[in-house]
PDB file of N, CA and C in Angstrom:
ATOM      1  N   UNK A   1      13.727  -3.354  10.534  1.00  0.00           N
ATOM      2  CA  UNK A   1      14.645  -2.860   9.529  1.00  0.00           C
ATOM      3  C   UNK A   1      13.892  -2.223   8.361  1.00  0.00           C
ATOM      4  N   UNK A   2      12.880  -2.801   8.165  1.00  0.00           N
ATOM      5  CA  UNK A   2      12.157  -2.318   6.795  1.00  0.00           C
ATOM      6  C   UNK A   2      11.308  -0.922   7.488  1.00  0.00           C
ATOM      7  N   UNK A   3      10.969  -0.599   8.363  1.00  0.00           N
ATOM      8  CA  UNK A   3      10.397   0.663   8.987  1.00  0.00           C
ATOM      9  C   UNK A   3      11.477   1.392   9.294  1.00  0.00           C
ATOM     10  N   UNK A   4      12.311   0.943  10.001  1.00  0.00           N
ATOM     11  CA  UNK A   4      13.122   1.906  10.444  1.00  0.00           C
ATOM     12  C   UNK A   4      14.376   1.777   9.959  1.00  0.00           C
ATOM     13  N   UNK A   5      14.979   1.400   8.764  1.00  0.00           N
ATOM     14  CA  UNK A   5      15.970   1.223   8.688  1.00  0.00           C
ATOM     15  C   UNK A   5      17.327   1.919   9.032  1.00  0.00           C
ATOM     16  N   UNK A   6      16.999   2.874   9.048  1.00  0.00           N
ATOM     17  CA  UNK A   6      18.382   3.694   9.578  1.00  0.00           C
ATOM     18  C   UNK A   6      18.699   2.956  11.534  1.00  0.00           C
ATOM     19  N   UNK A   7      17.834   2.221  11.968  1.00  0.00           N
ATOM     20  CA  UNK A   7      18.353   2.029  13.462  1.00  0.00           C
ATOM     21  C   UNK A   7      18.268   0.221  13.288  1.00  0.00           C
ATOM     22  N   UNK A   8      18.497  -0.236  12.393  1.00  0.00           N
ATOM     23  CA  UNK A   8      18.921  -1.816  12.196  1.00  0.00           C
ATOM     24  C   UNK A   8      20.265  -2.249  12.678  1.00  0.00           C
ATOM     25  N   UNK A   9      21.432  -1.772  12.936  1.00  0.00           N
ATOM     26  CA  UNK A   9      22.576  -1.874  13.627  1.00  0.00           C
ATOM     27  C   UNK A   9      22.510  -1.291  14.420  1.00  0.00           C
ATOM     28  N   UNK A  10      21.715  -0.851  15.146  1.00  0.00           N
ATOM     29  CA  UNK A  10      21.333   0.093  16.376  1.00  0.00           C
ATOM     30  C   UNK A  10      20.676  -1.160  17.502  1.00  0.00           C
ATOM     31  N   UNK A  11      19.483  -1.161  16.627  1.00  0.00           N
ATOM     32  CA  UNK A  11      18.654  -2.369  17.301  1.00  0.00           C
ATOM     33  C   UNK A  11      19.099  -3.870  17.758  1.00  0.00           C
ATOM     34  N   UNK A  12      19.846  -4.173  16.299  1.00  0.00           N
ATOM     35  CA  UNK A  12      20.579  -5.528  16.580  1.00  0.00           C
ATOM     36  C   UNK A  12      22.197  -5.376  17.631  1.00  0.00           C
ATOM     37  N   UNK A  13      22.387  -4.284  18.121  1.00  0.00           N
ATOM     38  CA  UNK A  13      23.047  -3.971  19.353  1.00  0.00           C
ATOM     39  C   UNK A  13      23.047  -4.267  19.986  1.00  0.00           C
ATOM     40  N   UNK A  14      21.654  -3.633  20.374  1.00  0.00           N
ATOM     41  CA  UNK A  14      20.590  -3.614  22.142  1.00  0.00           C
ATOM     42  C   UNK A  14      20.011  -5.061  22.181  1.00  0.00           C
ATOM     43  N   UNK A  15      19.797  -5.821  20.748  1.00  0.00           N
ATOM     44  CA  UNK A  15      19.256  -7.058  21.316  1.00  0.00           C
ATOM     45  C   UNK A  15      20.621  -7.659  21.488  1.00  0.00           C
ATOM     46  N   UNK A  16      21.799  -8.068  20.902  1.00  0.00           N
ATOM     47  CA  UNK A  16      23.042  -8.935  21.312  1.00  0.00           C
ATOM     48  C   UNK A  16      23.717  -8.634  22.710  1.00  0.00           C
ATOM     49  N   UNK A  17      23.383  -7.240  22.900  1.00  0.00           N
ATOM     50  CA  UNK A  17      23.547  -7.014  24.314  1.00  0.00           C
ATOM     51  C   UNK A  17      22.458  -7.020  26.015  1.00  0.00           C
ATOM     52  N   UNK A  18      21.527  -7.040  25.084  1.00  0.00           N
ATOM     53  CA  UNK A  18      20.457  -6.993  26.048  1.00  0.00           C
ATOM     54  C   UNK A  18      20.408  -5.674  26.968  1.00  0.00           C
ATOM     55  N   UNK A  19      20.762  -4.529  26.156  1.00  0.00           N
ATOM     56  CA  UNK A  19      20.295  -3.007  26.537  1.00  0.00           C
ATOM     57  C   UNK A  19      19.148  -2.833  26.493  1.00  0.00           C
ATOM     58  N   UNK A  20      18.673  -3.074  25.651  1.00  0.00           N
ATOM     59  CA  UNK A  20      17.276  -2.625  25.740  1.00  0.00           C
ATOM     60  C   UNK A  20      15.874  -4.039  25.498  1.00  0.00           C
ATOM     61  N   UNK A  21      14.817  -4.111  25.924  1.00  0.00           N
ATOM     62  CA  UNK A  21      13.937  -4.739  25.817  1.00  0.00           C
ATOM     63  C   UNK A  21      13.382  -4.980  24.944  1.00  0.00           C
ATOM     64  N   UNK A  22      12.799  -6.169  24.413  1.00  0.00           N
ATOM     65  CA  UNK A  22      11.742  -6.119  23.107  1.00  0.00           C
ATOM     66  C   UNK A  22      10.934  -5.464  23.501  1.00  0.00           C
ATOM     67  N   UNK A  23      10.124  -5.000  24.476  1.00  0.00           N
ATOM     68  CA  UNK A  23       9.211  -4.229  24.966  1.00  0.00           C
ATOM     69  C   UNK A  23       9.462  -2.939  24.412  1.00  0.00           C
ATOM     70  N   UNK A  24      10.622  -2.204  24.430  1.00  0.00           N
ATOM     71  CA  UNK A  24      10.742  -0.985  23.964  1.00  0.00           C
ATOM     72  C   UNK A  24      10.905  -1.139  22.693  1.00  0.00           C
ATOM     73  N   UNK A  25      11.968  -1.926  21.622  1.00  0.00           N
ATOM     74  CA  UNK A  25      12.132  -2.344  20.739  1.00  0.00           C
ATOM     75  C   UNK A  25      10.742  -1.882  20.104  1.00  0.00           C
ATOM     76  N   UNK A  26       9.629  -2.355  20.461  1.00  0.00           N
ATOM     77  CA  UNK A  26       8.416  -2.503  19.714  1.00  0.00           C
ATOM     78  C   UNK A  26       7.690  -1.416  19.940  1.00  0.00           C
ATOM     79  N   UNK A  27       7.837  -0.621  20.915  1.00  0.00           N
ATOM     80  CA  UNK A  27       7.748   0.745  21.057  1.00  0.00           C
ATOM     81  C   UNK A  27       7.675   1.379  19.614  1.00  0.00           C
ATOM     82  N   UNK A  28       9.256   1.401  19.853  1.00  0.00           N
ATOM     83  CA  UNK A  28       9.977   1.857  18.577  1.00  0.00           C
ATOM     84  C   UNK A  28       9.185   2.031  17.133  1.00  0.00           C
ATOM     85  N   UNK A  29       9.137   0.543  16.992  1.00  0.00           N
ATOM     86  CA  UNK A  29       8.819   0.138  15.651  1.00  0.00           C
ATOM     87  C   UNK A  29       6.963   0.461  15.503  1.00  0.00           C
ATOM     88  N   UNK A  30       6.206   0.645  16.807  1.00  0.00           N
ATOM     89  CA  UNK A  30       4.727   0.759  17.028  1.00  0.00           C
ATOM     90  C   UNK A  30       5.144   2.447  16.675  1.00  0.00           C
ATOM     91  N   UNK A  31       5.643   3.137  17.175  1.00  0.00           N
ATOM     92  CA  UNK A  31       5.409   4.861  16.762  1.00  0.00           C
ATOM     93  C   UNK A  31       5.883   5.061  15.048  1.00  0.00           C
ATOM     94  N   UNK A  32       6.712   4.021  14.717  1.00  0.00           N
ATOM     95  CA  UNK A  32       7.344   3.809  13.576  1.00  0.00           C
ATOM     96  C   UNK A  32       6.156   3.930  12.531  1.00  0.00           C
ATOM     97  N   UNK A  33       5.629   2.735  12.539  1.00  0.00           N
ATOM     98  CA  UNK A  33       4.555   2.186  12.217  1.00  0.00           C
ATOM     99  C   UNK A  33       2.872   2.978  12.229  1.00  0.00           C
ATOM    100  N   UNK A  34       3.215   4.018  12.993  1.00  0.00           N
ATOM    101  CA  UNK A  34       1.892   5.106  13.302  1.00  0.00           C
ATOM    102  C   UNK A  34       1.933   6.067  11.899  1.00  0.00           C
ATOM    103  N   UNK A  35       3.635   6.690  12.237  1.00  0.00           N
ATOM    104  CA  UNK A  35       4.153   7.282  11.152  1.00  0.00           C
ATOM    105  C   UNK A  35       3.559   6.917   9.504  1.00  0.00           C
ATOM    106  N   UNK A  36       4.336   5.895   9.420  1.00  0.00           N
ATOM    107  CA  UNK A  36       4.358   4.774   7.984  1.00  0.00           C
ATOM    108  C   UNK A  36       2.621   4.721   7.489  1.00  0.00           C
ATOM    109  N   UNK A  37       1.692   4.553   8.681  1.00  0.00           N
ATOM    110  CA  UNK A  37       0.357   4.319   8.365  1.00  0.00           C
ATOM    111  C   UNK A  37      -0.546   5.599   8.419  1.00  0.00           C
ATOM    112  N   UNK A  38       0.125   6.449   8.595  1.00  0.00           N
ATOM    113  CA  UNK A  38      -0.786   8.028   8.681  1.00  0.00           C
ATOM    114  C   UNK A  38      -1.465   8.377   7.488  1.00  0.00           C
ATOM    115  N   UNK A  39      -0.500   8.490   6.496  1.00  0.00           N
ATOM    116  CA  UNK A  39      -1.367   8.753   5.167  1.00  0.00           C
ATOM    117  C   UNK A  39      -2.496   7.760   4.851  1.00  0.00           C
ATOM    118  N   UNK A  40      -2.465   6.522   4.604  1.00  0.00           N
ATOM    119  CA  UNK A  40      -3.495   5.641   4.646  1.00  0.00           C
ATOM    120  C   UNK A  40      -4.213   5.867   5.248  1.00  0.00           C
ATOM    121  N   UNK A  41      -4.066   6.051   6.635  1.00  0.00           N
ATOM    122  CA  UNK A  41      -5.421   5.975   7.335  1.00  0.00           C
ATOM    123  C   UNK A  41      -6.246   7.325   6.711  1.00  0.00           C
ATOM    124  N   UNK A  42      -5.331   8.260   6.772  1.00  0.00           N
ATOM    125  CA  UNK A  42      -6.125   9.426   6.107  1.00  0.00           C
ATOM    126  C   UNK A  42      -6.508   9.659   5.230  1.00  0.00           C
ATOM    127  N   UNK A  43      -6.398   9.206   4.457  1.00  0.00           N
ATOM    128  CA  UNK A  43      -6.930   8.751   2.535  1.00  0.00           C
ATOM    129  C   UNK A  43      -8.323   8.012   3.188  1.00  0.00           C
ATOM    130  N   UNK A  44      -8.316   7.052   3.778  1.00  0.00           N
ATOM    131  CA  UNK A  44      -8.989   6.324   3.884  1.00  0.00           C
ATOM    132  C   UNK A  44     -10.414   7.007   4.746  1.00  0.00           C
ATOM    133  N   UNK A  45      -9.639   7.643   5.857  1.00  0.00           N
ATOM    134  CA  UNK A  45     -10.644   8.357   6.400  1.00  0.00           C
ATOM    135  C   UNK A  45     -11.292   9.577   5.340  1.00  0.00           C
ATOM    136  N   UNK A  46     -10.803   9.990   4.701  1.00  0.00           N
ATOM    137  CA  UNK A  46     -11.580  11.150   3.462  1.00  0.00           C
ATOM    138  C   UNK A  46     -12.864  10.312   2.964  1.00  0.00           C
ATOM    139  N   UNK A  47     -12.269   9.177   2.506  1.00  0.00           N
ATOM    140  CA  UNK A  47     -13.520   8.120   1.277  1.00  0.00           C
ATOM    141  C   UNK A  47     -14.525   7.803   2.569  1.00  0.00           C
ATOM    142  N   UNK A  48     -14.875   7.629   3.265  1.00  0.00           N
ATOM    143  CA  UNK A  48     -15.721   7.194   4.781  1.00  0.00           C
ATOM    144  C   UNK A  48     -16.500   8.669   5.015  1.00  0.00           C
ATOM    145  N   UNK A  49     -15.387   9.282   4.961  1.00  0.00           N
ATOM    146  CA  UNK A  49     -16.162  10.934   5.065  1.00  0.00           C
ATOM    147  C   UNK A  49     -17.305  10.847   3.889  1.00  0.00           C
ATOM    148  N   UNK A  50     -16.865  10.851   2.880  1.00  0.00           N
ATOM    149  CA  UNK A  50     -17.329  11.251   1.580  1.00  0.00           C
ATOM    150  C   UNK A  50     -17.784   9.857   0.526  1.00  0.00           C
ATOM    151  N   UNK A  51     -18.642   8.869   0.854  1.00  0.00           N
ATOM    152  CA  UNK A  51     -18.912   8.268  -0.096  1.00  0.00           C
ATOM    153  C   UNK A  51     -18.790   8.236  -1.471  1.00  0.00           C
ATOM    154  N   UNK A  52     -19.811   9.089  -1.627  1.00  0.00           N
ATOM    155  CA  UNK A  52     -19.654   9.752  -3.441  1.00  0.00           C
ATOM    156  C   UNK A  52     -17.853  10.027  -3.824  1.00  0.00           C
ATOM    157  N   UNK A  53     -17.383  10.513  -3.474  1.00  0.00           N
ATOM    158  CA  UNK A  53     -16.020  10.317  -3.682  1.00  0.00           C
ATOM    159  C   UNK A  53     -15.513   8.870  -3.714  1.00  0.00           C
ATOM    160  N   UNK A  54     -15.629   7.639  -2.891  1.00  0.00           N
ATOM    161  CA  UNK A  54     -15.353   6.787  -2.860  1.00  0.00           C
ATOM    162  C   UNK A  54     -16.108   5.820  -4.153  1.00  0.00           C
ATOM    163  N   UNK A  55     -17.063   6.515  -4.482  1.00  0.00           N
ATOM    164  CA  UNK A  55     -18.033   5.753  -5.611  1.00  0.00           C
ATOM    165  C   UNK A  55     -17.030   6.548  -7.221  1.00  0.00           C
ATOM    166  N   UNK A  56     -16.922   7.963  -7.239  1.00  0.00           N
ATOM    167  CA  UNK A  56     -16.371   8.106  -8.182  1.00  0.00           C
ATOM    168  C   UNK A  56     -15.326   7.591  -8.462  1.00  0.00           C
ATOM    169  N   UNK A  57     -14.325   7.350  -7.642  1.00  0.00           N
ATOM    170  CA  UNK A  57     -13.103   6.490  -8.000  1.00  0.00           C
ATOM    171  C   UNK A  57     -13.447   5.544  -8.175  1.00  0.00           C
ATOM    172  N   UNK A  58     -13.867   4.487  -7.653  1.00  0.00           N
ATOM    173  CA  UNK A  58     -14.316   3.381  -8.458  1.00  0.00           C
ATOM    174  C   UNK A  58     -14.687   3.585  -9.764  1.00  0.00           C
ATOM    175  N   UNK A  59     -15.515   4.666  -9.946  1.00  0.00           N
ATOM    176  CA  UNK A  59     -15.792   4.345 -11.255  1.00  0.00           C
ATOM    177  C   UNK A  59     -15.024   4.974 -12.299  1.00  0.00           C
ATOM    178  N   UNK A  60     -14.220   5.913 -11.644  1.00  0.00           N
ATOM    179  CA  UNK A  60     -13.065   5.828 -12.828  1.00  0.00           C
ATOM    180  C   UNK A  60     -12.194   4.927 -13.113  1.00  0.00           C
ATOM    181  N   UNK A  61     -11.936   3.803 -12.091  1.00  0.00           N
ATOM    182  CA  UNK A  61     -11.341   2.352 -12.235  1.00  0.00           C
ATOM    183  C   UNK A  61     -12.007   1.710 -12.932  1.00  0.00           C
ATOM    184  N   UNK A  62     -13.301   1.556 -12.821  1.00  0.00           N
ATOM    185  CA  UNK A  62     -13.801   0.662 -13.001  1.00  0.00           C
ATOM    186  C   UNK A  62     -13.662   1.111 -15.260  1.00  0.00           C
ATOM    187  N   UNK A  63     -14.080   2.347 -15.375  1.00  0.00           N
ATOM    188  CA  UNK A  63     -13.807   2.641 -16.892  1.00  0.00           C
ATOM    189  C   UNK A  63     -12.564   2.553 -17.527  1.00  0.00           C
ATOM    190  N   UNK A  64     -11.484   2.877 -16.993  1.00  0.00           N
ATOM    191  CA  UNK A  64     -10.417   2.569 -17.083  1.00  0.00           C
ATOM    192  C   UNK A  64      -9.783   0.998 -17.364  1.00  0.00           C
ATOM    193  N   UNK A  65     -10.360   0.354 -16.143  1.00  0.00           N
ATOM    194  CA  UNK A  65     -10.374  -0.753 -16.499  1.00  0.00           C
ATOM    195  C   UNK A  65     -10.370  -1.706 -17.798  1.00  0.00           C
ATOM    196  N   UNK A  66     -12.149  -1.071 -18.202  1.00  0.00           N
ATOM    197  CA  UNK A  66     -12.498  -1.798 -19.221  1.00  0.00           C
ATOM    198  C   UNK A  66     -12.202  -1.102 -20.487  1.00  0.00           C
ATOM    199  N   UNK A  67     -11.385  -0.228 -20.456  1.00  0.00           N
ATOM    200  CA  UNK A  67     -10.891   0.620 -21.677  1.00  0.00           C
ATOM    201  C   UNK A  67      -9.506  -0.358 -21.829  1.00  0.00           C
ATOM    202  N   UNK A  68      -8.800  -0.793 -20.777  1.00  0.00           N
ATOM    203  CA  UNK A  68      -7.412  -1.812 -21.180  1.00  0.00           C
ATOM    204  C   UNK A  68      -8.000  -2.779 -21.673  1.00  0.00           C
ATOM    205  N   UNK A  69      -9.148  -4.053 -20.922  1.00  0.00           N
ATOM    206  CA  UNK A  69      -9.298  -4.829 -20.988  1.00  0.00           C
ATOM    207  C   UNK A  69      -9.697  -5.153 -22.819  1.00  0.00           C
ATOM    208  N   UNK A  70     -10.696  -4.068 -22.962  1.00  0.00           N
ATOM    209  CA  UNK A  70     -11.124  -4.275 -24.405  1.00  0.00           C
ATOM    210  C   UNK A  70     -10.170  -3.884 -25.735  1.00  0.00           C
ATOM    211  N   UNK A  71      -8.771  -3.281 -25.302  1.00  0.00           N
ATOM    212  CA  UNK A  71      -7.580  -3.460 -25.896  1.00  0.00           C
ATOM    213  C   UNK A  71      -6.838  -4.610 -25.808  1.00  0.00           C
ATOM    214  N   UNK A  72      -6.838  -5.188 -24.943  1.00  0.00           N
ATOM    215  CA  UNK A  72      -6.720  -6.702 -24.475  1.00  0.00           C
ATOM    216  C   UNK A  72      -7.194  -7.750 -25.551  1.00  0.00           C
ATOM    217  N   UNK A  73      -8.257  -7.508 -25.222  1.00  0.00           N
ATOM    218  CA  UNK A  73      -9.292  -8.442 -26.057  1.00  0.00           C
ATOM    219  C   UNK A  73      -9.240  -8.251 -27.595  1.00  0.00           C
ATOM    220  N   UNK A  74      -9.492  -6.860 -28.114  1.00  0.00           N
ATOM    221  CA  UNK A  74      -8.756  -6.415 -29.232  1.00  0.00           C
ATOM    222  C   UNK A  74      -7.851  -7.601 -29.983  1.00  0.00           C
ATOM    223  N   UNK A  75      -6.680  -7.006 -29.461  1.00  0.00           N
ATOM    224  CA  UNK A  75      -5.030  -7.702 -29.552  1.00  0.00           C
ATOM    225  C   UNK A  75      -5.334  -9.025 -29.673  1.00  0.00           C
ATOM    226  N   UNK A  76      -5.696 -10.283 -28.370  1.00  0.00           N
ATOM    227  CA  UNK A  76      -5.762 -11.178 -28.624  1.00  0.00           C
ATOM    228  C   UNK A  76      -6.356 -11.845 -29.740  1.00  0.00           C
ATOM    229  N   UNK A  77      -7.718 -11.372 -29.863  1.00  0.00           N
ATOM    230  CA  UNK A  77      -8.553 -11.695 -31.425  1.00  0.00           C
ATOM    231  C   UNK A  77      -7.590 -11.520 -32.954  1.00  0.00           C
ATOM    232  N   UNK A  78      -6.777 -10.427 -32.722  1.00  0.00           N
ATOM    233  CA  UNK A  78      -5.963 -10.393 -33.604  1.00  0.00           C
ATOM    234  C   UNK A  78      -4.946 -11.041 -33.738  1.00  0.00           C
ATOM    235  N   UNK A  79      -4.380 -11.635 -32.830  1.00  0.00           N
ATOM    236  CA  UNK A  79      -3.459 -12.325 -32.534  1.00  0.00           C
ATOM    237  C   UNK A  79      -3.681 -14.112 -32.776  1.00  0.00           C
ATOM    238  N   UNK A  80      -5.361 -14.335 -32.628  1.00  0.00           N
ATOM    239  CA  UNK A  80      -5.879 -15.311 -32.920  1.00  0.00           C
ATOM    240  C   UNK A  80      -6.159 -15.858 -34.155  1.00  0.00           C
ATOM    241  N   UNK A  81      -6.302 -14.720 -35.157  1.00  0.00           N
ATOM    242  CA  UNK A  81      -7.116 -14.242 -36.117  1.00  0.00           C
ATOM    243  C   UNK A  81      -8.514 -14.580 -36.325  1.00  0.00           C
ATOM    244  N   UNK A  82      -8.823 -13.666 -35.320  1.00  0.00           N
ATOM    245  CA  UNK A  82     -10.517 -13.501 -35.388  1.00  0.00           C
ATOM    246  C   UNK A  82     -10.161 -12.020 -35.393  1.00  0.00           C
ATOM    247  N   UNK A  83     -10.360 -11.370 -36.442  1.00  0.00           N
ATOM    248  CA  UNK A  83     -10.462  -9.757 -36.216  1.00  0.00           C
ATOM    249  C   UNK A  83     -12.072  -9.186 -36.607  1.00  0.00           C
ATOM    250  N   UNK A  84     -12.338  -8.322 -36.058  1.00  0.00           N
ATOM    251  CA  UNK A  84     -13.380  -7.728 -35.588  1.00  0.00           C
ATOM    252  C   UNK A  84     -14.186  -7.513 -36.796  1.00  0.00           C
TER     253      UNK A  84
END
């Protein structure tokens, strides 16, 4: 239902009737599921291609990161009253 939702009263049909097989059922939901995971895999396959790409994002996370965190920290001190 959560992959395919448009065939959830479709599916729960074929199983109350026993039209169709879990075997195909999972068919279904396996090409479903190819679909749903394409972009990922392909994002994923780019960063594998390209290390350095996979290193720069990190490290724009990783700065990003510590640009909230030390607003974080900020705030709390102030909030503590320990200000800077």
């Amino acid at each position: 239902a959560i992959f395919v939702p448009g065939m959830k009263d479709e599916v729960s049909y074929w199983c109350r009737r026993a039209e169709k097989g879990c075997t195909e059922c999972k068919k279904i939901l396996g090409e479903e599921l190819v679909k749903f995971l394409g972009p990922f895999q392909e994002r994923r396959r780019q960063y594998t291609e390209d290390p350095r790409k996979l290193d720069r994002v990190l490290e724009e996370g990783r700065v990003r990161a510590e640009a909230v965190a030390a607003a974080t920290v900020k705030e709390v001190r102030q909030a503590i009253g320990m200000t800077p």
